[in-house]
PDB file of N, CA and C in Angstrom:
ATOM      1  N   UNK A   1     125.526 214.257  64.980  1.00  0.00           N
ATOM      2  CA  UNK A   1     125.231 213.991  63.601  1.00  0.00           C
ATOM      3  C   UNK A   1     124.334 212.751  63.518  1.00  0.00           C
ATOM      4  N   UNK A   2     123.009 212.771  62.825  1.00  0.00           N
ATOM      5  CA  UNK A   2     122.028 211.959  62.718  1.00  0.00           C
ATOM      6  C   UNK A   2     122.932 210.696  61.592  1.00  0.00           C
ATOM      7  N   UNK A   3     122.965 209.826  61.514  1.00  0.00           N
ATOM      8  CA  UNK A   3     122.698 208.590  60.381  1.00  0.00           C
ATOM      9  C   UNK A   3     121.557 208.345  59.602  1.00  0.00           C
ATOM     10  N   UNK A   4     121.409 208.183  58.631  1.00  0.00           N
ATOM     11  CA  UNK A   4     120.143 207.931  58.111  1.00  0.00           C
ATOM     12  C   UNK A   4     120.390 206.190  57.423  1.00  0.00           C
ATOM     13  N   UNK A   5     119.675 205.581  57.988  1.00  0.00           N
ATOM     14  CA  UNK A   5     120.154 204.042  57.278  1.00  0.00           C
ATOM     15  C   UNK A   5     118.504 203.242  56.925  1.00  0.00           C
ATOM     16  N   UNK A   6     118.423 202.906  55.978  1.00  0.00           N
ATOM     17  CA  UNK A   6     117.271 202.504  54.753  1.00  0.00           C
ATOM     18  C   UNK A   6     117.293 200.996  56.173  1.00  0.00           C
ATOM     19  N   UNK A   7     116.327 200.610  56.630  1.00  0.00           N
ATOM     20  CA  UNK A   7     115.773 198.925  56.729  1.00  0.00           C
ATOM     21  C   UNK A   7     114.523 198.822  56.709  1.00  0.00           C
ATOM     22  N   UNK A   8     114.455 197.252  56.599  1.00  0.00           N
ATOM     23  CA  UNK A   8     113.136 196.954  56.577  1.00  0.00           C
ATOM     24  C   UNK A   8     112.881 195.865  57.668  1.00  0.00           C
ATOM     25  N   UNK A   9     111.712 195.010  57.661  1.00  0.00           N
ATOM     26  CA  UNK A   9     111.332 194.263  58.501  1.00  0.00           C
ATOM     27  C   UNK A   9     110.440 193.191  57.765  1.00  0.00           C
ATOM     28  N   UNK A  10     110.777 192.078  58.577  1.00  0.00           N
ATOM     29  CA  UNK A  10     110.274 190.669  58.069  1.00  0.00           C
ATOM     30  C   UNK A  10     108.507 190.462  58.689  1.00  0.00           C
ATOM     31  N   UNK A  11     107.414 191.081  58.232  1.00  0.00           N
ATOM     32  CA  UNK A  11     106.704 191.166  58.978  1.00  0.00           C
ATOM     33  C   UNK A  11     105.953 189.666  59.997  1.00  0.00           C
ATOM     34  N   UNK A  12     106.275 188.930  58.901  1.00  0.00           N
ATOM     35  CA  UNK A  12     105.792 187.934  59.314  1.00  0.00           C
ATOM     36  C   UNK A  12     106.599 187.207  60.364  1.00  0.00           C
ATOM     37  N   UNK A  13     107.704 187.674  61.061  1.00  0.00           N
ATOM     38  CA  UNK A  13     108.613 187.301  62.058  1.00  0.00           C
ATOM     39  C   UNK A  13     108.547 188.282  63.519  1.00  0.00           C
ATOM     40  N   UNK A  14     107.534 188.728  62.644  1.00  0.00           N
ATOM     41  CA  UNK A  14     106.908 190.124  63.969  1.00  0.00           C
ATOM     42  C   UNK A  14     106.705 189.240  65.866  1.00  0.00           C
ATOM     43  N   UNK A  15     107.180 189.816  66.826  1.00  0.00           N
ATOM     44  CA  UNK A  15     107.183 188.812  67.859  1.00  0.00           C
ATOM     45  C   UNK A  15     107.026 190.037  69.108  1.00  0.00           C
ATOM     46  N   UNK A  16     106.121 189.653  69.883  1.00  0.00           N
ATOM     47  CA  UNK A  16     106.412 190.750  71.029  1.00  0.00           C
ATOM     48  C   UNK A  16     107.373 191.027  71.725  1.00  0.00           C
ATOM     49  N   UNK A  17     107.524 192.503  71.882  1.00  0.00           N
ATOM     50  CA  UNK A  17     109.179 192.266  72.740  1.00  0.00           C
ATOM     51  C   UNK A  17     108.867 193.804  73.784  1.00  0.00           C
ATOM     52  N   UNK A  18     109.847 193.167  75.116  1.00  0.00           N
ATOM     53  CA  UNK A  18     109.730 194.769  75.765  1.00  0.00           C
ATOM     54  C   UNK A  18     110.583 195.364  75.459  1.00  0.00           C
ATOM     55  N   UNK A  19     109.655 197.014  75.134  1.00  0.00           N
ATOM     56  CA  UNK A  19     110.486 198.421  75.032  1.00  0.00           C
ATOM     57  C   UNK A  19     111.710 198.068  75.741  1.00  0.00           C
ATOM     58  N   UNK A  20     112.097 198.078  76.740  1.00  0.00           N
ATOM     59  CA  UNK A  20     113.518 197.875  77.261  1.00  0.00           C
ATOM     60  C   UNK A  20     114.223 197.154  76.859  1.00  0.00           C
ATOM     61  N   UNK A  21     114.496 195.860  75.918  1.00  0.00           N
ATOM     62  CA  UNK A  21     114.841 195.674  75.066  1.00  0.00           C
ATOM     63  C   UNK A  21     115.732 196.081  73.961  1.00  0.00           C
ATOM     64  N   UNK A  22     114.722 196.456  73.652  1.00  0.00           N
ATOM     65  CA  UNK A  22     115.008 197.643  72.423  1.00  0.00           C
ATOM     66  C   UNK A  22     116.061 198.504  72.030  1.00  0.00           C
ATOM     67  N   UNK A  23     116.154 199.162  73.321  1.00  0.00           N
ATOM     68  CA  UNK A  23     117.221 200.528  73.956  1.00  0.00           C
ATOM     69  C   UNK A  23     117.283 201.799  72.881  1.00  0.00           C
ATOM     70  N   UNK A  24     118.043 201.606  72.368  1.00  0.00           N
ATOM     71  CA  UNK A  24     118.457 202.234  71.495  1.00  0.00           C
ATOM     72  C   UNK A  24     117.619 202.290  69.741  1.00  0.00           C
ATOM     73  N   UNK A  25     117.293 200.835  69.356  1.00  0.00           N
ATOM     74  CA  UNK A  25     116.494 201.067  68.209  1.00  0.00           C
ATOM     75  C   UNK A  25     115.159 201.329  68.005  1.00  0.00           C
ATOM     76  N   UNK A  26     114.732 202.212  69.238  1.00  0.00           N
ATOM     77  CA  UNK A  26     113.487 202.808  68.824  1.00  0.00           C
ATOM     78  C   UNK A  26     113.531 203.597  68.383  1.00  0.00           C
ATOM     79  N   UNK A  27     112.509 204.153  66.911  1.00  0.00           N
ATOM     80  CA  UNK A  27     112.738 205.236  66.090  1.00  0.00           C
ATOM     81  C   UNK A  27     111.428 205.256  65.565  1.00  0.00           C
ATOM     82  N   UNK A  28     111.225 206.138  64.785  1.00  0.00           N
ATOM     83  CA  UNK A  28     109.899 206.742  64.313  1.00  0.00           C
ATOM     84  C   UNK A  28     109.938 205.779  62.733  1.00  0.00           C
ATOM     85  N   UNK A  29     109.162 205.751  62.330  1.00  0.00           N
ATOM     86  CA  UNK A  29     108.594 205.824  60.595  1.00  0.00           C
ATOM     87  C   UNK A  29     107.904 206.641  60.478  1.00  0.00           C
ATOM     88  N   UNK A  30     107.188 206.910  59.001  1.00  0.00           N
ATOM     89  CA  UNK A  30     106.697 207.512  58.235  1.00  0.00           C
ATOM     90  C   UNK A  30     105.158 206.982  58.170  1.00  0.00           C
ATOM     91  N   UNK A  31     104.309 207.715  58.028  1.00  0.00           N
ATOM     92  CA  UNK A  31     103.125 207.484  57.526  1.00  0.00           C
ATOM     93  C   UNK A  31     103.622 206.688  56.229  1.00  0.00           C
ATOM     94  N   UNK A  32     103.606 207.026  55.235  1.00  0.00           N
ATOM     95  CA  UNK A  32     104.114 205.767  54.408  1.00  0.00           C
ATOM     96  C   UNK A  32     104.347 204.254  54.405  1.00  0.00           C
ATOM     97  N   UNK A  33     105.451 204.187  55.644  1.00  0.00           N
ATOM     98  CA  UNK A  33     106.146 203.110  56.266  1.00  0.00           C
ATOM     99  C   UNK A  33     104.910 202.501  56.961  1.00  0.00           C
ATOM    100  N   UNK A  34     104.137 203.312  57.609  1.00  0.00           N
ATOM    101  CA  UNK A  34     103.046 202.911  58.329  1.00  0.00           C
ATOM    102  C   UNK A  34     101.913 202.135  57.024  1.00  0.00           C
ATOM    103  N   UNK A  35     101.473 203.169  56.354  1.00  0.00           N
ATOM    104  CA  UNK A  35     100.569 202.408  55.677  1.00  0.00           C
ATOM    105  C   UNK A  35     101.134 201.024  54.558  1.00  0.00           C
ATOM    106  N   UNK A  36     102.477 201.153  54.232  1.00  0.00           N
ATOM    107  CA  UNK A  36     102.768 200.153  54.095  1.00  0.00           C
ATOM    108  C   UNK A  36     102.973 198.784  54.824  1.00  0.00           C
ATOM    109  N   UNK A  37     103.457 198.707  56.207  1.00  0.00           N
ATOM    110  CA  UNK A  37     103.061 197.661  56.616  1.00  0.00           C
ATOM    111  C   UNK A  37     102.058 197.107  57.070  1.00  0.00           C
ATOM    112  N   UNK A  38     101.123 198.052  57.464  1.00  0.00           N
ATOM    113  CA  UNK A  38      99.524 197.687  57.566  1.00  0.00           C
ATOM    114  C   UNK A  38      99.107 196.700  56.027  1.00  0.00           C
ATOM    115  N   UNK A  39      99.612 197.350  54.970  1.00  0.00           N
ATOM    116  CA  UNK A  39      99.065 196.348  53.911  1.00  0.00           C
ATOM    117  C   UNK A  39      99.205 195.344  53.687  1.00  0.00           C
ATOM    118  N   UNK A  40     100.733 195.205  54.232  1.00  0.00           N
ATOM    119  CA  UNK A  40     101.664 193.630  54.451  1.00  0.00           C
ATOM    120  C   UNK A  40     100.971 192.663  55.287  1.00  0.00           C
ATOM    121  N   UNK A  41     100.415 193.492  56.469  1.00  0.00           N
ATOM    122  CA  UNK A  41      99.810 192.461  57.457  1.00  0.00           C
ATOM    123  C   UNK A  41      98.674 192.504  57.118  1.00  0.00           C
ATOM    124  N   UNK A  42      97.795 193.012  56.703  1.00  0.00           N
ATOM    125  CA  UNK A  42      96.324 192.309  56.119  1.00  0.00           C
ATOM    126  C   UNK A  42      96.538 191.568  55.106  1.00  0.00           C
ATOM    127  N   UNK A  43      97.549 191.376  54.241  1.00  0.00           N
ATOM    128  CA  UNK A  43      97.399 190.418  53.345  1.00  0.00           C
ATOM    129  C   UNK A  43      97.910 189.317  53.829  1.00  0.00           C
ATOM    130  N   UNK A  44      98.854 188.949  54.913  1.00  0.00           N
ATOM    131  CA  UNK A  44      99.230 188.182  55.378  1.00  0.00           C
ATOM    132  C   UNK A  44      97.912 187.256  56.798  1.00  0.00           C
ATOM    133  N   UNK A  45      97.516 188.554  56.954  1.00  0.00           N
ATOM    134  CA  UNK A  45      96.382 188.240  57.790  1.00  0.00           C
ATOM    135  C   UNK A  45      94.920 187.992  57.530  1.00  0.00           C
ATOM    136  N   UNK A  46      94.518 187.959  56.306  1.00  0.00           N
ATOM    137  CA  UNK A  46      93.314 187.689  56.026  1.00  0.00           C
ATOM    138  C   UNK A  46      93.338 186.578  54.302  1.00  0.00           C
ATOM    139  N   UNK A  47      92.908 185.564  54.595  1.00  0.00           N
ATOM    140  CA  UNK A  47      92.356 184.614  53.842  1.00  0.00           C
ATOM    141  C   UNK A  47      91.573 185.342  52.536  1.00  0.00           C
TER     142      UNK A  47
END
């Protein structure tokens, strides 16, 4: 049985990390999810 649980992310706390790490919370988004944080980080990223 899948879970479905709503989060988000602090983009600006964004930090490199290795996949192995991770383990378990790698998961997909949405095109949506995608073009939404792309917008987050250009506004955060451009003057």
């Amino acid at each position: 049985m899948d879970i479905v649980v709503k989060q988000s992310i602090a983009a600006d706390q964004i930090r490199v990390v290795d996949k192995t790490r991770l383990g378990s919370k790698i998961g997909i988004i949405s095109a949506k999810e995608i073009k939404e944080l792309k917008q987050i980080l250009q506004e955060m990223l451009v003057d």
